[in-house]
N, C-alpha and C. Protein backbone atom coordinates (compact mmCIF):
# COMPACT_ATOMS: atom_id res chain seq x y z
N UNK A 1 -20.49 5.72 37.46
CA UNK A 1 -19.25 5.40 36.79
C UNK A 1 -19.15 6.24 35.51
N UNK A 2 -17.98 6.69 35.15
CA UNK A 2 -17.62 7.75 33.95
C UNK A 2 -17.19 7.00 33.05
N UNK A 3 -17.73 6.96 31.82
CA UNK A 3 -17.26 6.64 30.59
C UNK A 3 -16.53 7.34 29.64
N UNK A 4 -15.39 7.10 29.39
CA UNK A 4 -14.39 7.78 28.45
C UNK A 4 -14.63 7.62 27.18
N UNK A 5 -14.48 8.13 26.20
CA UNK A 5 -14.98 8.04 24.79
C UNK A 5 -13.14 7.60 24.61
N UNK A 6 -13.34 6.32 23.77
CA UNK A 6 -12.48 5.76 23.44
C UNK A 6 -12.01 6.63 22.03
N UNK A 7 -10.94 6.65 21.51
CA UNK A 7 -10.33 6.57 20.36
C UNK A 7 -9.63 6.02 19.82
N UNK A 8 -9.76 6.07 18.68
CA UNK A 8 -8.76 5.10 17.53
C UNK A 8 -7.56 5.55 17.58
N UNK A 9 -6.33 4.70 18.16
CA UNK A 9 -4.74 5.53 17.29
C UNK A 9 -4.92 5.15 15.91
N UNK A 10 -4.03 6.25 15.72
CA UNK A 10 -3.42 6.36 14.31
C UNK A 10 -2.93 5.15 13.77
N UNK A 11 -2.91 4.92 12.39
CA UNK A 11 -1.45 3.85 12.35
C UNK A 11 -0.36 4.47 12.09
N UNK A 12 0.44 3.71 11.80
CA UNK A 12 2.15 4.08 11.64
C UNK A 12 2.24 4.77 10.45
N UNK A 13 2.90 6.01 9.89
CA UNK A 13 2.61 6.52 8.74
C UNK A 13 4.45 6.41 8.53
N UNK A 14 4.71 6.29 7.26
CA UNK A 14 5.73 7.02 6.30
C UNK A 14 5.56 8.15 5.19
N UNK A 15 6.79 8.46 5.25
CA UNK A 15 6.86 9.87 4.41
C UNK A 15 8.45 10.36 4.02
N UNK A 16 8.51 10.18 2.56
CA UNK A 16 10.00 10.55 2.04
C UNK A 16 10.37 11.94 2.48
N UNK A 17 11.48 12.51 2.42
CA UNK A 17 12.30 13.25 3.22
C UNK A 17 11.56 14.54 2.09
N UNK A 18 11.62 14.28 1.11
CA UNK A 18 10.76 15.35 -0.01
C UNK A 18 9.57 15.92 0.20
N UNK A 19 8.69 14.31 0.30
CA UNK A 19 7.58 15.08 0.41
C UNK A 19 6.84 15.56 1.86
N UNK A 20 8.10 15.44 2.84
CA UNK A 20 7.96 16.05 4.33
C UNK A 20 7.93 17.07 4.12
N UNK A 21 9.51 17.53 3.56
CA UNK A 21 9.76 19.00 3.47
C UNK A 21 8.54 19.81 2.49
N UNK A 22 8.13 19.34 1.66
CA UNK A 22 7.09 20.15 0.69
C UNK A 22 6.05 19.98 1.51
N UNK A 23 5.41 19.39 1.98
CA UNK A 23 4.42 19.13 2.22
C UNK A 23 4.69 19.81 3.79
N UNK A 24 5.43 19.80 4.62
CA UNK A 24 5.49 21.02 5.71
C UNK A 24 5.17 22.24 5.48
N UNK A 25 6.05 22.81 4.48
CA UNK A 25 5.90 24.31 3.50
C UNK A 25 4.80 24.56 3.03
N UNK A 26 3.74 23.71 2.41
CA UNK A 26 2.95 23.60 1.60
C UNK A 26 1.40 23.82 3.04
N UNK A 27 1.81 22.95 4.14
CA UNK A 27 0.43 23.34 5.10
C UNK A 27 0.93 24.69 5.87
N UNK A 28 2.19 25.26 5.85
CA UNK A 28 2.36 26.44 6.79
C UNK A 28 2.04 27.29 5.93
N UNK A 29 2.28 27.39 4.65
CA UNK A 29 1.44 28.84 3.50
C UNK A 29 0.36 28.63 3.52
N UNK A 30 -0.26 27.49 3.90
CA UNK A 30 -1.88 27.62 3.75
C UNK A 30 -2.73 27.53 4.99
N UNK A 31 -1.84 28.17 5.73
CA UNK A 31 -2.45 28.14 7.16
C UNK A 31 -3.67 29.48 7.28
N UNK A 32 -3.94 30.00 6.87
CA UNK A 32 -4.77 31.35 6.74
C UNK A 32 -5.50 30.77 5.54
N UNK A 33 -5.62 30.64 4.98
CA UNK A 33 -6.82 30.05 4.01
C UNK A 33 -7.46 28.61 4.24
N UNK A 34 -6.46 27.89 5.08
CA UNK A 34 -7.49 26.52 4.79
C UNK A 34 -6.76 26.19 6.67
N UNK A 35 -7.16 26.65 7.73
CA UNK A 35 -6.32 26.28 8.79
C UNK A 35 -6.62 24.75 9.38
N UNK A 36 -7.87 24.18 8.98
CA UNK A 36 -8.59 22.94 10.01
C UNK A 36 -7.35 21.84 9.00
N UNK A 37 -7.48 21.69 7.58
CA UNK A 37 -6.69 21.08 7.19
C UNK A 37 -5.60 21.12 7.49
N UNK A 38 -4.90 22.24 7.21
CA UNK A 38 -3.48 22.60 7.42
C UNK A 38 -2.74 22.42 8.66
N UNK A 39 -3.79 22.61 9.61
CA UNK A 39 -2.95 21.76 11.28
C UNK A 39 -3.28 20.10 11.20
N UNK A 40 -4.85 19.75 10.95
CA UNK A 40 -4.25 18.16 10.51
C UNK A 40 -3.07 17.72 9.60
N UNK A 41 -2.74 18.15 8.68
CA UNK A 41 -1.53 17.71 7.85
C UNK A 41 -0.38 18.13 8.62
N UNK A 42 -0.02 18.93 9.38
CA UNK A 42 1.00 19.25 10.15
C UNK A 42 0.83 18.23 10.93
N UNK A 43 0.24 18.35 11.94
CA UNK A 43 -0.25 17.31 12.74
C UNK A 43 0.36 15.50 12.32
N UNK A 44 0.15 15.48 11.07
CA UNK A 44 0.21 13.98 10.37
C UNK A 44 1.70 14.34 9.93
N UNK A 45 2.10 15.21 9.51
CA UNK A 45 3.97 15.23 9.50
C UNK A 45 4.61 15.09 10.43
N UNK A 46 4.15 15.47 11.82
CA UNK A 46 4.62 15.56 12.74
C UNK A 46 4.88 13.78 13.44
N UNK A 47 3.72 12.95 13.33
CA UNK A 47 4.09 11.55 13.58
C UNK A 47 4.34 10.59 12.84
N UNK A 48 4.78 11.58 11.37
CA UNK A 48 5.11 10.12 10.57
C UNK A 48 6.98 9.78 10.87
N UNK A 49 6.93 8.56 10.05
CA UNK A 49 8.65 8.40 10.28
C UNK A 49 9.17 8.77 8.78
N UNK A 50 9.69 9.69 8.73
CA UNK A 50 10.46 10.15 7.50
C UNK A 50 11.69 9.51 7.45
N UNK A 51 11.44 8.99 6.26
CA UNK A 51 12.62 7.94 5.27
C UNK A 51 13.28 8.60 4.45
N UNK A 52 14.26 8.06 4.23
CA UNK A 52 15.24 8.32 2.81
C UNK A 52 14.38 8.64 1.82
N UNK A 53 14.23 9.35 1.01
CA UNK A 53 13.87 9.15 -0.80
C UNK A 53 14.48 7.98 -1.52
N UNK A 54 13.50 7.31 -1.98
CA UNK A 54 14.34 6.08 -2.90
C UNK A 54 13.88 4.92 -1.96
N UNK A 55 13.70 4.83 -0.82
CA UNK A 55 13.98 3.90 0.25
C UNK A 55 12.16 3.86 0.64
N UNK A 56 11.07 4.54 0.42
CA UNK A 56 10.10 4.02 1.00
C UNK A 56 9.48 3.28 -0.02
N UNK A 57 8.74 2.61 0.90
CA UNK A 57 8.11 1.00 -0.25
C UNK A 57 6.84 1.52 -0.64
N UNK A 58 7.05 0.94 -2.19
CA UNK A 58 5.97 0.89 -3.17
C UNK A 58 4.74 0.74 -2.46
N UNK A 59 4.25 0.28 -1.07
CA UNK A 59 2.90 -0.10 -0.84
C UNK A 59 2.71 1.04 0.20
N UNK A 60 3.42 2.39 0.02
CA UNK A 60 2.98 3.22 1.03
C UNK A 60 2.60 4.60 0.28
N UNK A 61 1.20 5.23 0.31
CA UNK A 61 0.69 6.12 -0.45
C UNK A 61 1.84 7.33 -0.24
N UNK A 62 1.84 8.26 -1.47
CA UNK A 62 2.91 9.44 -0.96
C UNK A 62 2.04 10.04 -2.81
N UNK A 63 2.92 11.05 -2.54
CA UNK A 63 2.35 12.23 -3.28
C UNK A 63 2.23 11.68 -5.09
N UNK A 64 1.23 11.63 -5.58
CA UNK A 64 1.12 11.17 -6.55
C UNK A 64 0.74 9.85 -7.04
N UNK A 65 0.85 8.94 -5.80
CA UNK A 65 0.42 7.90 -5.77
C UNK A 65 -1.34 7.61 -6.26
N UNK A 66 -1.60 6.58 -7.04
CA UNK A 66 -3.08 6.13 -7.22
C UNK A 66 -3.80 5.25 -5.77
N UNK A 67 -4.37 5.76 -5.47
CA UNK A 67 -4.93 4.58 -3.87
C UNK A 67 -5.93 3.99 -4.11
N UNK A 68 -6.71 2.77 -4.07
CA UNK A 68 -7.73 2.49 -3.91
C UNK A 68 -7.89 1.79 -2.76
N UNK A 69 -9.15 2.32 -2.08
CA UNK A 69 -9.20 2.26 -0.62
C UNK A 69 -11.05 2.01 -0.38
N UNK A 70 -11.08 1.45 0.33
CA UNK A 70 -12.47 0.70 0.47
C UNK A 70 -13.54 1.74 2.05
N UNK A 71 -13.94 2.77 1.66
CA UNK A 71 -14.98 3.49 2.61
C UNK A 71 -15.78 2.65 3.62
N UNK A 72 -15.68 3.48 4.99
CA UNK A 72 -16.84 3.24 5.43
C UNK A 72 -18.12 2.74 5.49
N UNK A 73 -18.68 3.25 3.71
CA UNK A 73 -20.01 3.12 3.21
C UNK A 73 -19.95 1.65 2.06
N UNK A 74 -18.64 1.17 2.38
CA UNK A 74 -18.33 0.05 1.75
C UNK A 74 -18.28 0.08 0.30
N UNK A 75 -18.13 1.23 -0.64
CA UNK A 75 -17.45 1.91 -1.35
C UNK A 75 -16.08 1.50 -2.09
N UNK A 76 -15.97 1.01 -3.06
CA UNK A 76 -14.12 0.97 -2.99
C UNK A 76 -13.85 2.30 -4.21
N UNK A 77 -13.45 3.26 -3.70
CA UNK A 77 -12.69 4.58 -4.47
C UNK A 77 -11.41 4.09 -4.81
N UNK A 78 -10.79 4.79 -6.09
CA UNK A 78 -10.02 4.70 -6.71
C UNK A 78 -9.18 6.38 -7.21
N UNK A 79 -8.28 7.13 -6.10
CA UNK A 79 -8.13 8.19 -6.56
C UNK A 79 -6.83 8.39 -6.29
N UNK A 80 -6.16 9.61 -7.00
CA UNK A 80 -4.44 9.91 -7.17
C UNK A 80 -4.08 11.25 -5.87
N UNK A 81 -3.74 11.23 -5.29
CA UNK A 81 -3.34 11.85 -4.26
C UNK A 81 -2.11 12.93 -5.03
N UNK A 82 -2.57 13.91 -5.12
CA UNK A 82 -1.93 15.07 -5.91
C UNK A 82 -1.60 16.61 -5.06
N UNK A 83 -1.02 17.85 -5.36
CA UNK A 83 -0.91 18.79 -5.19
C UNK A 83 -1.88 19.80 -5.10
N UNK A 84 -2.22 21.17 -4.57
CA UNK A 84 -3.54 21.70 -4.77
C UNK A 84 -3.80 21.85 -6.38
N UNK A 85 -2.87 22.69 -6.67
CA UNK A 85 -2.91 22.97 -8.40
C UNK A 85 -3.91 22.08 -9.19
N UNK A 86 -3.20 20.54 -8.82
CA UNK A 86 -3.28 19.43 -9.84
C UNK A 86 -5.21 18.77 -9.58
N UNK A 87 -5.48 19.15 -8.31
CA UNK A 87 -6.07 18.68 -8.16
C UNK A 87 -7.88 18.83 -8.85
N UNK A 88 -8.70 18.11 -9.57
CA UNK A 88 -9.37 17.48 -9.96
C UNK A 88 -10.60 16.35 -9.27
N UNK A 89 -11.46 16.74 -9.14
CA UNK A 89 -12.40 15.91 -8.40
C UNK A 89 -13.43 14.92 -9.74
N UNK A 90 -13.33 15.64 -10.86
CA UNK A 90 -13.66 14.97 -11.79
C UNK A 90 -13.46 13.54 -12.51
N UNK A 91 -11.38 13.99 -12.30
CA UNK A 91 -10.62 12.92 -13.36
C UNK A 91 -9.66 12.11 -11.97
N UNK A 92 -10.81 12.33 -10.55
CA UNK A 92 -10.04 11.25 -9.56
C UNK A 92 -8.49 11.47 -8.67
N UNK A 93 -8.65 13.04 -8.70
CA UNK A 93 -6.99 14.05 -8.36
C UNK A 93 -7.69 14.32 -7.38
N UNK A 94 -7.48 13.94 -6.13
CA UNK A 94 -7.45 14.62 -4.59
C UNK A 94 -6.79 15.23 -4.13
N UNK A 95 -6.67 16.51 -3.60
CA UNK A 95 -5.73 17.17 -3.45
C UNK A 95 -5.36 16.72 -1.78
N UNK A 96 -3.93 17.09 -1.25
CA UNK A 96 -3.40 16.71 0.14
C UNK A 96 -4.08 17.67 0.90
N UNK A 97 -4.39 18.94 0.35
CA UNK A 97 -5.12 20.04 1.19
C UNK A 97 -6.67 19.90 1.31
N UNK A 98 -7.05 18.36 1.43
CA UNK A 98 -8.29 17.89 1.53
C UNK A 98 -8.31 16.82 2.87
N UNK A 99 -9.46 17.03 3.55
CA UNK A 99 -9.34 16.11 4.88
C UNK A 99 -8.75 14.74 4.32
N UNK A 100 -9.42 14.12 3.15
CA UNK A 100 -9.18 12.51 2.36
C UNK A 100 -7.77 12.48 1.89
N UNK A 101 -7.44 13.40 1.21
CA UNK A 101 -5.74 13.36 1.55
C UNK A 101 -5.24 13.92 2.07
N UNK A 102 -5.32 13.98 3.56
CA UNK A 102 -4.49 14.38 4.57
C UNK A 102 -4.41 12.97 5.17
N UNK A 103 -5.66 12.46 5.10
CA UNK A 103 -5.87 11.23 6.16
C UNK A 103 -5.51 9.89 4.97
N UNK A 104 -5.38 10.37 4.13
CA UNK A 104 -4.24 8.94 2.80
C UNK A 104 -2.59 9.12 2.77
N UNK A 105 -2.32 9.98 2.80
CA UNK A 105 -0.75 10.18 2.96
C UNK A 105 -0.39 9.53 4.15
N UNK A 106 1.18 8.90 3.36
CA UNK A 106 1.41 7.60 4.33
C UNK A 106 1.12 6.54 4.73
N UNK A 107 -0.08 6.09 4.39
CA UNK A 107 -0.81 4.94 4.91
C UNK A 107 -0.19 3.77 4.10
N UNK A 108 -0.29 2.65 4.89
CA UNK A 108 -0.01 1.11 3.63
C UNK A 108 -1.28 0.43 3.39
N UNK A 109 -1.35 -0.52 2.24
CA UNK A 109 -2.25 -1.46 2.41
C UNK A 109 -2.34 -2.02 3.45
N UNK A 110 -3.51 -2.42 3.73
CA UNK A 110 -4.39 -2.82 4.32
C UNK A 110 -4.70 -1.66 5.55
N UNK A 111 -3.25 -1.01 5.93
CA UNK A 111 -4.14 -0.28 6.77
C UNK A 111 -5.09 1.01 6.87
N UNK A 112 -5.96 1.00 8.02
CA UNK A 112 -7.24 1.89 8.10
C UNK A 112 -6.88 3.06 9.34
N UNK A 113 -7.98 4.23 8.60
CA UNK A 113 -7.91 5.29 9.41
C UNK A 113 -9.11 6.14 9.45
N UNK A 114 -9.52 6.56 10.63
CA UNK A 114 -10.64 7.57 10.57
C UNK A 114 -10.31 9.19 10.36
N UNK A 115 -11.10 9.68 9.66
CA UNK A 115 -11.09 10.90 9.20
C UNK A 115 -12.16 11.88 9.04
N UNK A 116 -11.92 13.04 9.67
CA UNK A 116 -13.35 13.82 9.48
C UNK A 116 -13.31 14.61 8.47
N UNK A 117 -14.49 14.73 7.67
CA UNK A 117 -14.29 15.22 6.36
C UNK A 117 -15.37 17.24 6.74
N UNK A 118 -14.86 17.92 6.08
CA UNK A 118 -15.37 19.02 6.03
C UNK A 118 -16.74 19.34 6.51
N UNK A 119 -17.65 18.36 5.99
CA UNK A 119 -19.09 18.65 7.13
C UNK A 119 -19.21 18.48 8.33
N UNK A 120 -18.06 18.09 9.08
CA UNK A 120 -18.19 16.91 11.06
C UNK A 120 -18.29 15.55 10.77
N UNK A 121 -18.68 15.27 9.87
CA UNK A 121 -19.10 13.56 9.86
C UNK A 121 -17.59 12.74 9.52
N UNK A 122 -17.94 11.67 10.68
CA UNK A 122 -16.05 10.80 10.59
C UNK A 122 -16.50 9.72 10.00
N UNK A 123 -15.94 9.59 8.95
CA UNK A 123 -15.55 8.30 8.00
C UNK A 123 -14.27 7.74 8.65
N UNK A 124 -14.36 6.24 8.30
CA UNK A 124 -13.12 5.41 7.97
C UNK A 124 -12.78 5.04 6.92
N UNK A 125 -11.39 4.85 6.08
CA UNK A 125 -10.82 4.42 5.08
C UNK A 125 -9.70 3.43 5.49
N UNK A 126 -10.28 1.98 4.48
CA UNK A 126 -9.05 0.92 4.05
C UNK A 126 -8.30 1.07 3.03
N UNK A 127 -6.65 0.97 3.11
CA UNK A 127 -6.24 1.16 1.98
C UNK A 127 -6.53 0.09 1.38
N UNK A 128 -6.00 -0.54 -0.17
CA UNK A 128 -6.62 -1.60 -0.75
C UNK A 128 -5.57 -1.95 -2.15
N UNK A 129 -4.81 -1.37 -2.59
CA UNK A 129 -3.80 -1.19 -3.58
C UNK A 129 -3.50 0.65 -3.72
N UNK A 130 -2.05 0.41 -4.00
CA UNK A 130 -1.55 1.58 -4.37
C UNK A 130 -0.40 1.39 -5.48
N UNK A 131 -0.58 2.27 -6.42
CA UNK A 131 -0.11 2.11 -7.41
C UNK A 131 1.31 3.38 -7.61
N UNK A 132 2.35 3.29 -7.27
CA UNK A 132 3.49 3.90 -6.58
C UNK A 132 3.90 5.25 -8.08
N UNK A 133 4.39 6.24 -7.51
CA UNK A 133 3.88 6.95 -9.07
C UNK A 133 4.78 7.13 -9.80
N UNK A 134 6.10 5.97 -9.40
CA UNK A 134 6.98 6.10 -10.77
C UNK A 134 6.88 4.62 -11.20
N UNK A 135 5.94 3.56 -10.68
CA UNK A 135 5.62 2.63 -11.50
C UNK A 135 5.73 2.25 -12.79
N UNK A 136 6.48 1.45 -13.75
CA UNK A 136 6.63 1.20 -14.92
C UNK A 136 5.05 0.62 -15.54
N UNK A 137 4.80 -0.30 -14.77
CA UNK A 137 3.46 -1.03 -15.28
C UNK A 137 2.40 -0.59 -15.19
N UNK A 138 2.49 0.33 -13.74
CA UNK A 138 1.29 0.39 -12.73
C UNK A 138 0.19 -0.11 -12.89
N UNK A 139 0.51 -1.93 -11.85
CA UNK A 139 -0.29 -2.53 -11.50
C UNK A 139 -0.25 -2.41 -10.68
N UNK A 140 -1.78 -2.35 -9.83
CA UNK A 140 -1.49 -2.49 -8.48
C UNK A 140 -0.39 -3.45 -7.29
N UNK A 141 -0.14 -3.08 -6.64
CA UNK A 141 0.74 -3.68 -5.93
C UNK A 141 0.55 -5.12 -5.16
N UNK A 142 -0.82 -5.22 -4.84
CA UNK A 142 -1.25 -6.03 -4.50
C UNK A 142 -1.75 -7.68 -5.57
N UNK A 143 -1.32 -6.94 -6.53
CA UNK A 143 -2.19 -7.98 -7.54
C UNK A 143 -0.63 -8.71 -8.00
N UNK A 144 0.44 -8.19 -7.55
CA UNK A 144 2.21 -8.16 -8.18
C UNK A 144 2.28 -9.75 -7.32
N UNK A 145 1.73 -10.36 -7.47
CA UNK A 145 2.18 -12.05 -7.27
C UNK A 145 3.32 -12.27 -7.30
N UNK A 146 3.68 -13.55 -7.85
CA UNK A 146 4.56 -14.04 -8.76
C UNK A 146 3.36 -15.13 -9.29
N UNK A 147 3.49 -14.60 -10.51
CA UNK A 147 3.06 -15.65 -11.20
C UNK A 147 3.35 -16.19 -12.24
N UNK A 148 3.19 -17.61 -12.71
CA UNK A 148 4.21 -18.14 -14.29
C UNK A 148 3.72 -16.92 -15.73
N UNK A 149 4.42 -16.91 -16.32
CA UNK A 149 4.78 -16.35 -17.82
C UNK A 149 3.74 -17.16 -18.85
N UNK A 150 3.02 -16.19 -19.37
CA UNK A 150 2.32 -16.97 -20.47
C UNK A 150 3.45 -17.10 -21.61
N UNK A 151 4.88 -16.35 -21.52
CA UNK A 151 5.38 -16.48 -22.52
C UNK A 151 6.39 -17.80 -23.16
């Protein structure tokens, strides 16, 4: 009897109409310098559902967003999903042209996804709060109760 190696689907991803279009442009110029990423992120534009701007919800990671997301290694990271430029491994700036944000864009809380990171080895990531990046307060989203007023 033949055994099939099962796989994980995807989950359901969103993605504003902006950062489709940039972020399309952005993996086809970098297709000759970085190609394994750059067809996964195509790849991940290709099945998300692109929304209005203005219209996707605060609990879905997108460009600039803060994520904290709970590893594989049971880990909980805390990092900003940014541009190549911006990006920073020091001060917690992941860039999208990285397997970890290719495989964070779009995602909501709670949900999880496997991802292979640059050496072969596949991790999974939970999202866990996202902190939306025109947030006034930015509290996490998850912690946004309702709760009474000390005032």
């Amino acid at each position: 009897m033949q055994h099939m190696r099962q796989t994980k689907r995807k989950p359901n991803i969103r993605i504003s109409q902006t950062d489709h279009s940039r972020l399309t442009a952005l993996a086809s110029s970098s297709m000759t310098e970085n190609p394994e990423v750059s067809e996964e992120l195509l790849d991940e534009l290709d099945r998300a559902k692109v929304v209005a701007d203005g219209s996707i919800a605060a609990k879905v990671v997108q460009m600039g967003s803060t994520v904290t997301y709970k590893a594989s290694t049971n880990d909980t990271k805390t990092v900003k999903l940014v541009f190549p430029g911006e990006a920073d491994i020091t001060q917690g700036k992941v860039s999208i042209l990285t397997p970890i944000g290719t495989a964070l864009i779009g995602l909501s809380i709670g949900q999880s996804i496997s991802w292979t990171a640059r050496n072969g080895r596949s991790h999974e990531l939970t999202i866990h709060d996202v902190i939306h990046p025109l947030s006034v307060d930015q509290q996490p989203i998850s912690e946004k109760s309702v709760r009474p007023s000390n005032e």
